[in-house]
C-alpha atoms as a PDB file:
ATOM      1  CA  UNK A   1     103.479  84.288 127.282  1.00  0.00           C
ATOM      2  CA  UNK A   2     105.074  87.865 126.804  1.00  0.00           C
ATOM      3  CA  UNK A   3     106.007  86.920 123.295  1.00  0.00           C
ATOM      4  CA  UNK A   4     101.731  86.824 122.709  1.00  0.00           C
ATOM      5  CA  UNK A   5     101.234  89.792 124.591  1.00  0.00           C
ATOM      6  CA  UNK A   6     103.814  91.920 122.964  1.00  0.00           C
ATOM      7  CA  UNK A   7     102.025  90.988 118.971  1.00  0.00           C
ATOM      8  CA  UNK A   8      98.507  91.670 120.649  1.00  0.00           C
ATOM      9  CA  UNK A   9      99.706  95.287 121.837  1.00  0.00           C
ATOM     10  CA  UNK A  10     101.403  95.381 118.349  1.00  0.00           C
ATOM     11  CA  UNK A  11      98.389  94.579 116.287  1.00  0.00           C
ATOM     12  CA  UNK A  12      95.797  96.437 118.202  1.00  0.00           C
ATOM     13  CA  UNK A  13      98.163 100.302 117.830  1.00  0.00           C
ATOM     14  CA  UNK A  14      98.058  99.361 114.109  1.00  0.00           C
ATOM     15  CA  UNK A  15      94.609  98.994 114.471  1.00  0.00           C
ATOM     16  CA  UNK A  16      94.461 102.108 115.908  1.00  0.00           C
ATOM     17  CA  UNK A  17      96.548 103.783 113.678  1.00  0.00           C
ATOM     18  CA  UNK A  18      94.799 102.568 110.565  1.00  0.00           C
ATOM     19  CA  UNK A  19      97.397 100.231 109.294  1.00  0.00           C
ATOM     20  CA  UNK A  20      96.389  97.451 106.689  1.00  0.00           C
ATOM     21  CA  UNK A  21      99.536  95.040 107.277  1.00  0.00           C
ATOM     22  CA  UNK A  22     102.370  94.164 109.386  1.00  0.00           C
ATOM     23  CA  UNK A  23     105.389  93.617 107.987  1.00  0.00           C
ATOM     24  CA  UNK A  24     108.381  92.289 110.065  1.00  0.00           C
ATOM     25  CA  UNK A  25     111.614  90.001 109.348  1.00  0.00           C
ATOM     26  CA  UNK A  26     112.373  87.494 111.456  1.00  0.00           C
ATOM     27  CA  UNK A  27     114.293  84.421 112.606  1.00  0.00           C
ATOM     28  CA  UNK A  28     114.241  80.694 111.424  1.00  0.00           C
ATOM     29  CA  UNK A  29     113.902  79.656 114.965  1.00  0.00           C
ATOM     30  CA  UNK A  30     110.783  82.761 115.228  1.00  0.00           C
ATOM     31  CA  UNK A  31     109.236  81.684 112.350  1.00  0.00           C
ATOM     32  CA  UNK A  32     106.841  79.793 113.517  1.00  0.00           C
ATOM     33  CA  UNK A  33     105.430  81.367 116.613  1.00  0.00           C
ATOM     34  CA  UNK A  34     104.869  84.766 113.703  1.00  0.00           C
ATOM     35  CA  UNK A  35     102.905  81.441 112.149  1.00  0.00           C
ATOM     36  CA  UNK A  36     100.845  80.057 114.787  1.00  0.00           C
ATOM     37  CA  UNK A  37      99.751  84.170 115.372  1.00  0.00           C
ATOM     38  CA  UNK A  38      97.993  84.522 111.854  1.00  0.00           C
ATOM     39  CA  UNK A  39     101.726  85.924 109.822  1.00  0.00           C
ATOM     40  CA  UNK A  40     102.737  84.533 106.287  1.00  0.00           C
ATOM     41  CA  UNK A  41     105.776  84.188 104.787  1.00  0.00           C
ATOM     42  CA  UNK A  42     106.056  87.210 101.484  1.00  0.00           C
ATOM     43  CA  UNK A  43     109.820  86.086 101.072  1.00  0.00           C
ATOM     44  CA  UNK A  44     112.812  83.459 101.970  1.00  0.00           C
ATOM     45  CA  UNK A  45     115.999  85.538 102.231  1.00  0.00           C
ATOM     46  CA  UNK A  46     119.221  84.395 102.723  1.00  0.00           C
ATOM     47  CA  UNK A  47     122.232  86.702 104.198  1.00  0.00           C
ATOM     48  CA  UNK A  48     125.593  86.330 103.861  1.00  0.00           C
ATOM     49  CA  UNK A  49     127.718  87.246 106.839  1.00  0.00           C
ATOM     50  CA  UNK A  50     131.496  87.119 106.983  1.00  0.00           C
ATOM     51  CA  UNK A  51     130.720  83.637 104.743  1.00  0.00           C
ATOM     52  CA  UNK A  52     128.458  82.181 106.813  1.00  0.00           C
ATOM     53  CA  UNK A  53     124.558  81.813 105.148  1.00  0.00           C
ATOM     54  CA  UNK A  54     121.770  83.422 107.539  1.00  0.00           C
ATOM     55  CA  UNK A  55     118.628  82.392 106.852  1.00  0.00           C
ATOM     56  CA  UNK A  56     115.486  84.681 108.001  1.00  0.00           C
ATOM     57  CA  UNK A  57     112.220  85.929 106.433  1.00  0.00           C
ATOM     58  CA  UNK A  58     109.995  88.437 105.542  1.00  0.00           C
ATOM     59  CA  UNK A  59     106.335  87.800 107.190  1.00  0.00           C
ATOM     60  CA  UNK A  60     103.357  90.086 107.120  1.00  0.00           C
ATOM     61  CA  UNK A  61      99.910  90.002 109.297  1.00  0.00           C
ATOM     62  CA  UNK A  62      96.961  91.586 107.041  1.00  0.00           C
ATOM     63  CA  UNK A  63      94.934  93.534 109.541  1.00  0.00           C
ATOM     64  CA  UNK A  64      91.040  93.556 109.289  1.00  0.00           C
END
């Protein structure tokens, strides 16, 4: 779909550009599309907003 398309344009201008990762934070309910697309979790965080716990993470995609 357009979520696939979007990371391919993504990772092929930091290809371009000369990048060596991707780093990107993103949603519990995200997480594992960033997965199935070659990401890996670097870090668990957990927000606090207005007392409510948010839980997202840090993912990064190691270019080649």
């Amino acid at each position: 779909g357009i979520g696939t398309l979007l990371i391919g344009a993504c990772i092929d201008e930091a290809k371009k550009l000369g990048y060596k990762k991707i780093i990107t934070e993103v949603s519990i309910t995200a997480k594992p599309f960033f997965i199935r697309k070659g990401f890996v979790i670097t870090e668990p965080i957990l927000c606090d907003i207005s007392g409510m716990k948010i839980k997202y993470y840090q993912m990064e995609y190691y270019l080649d």
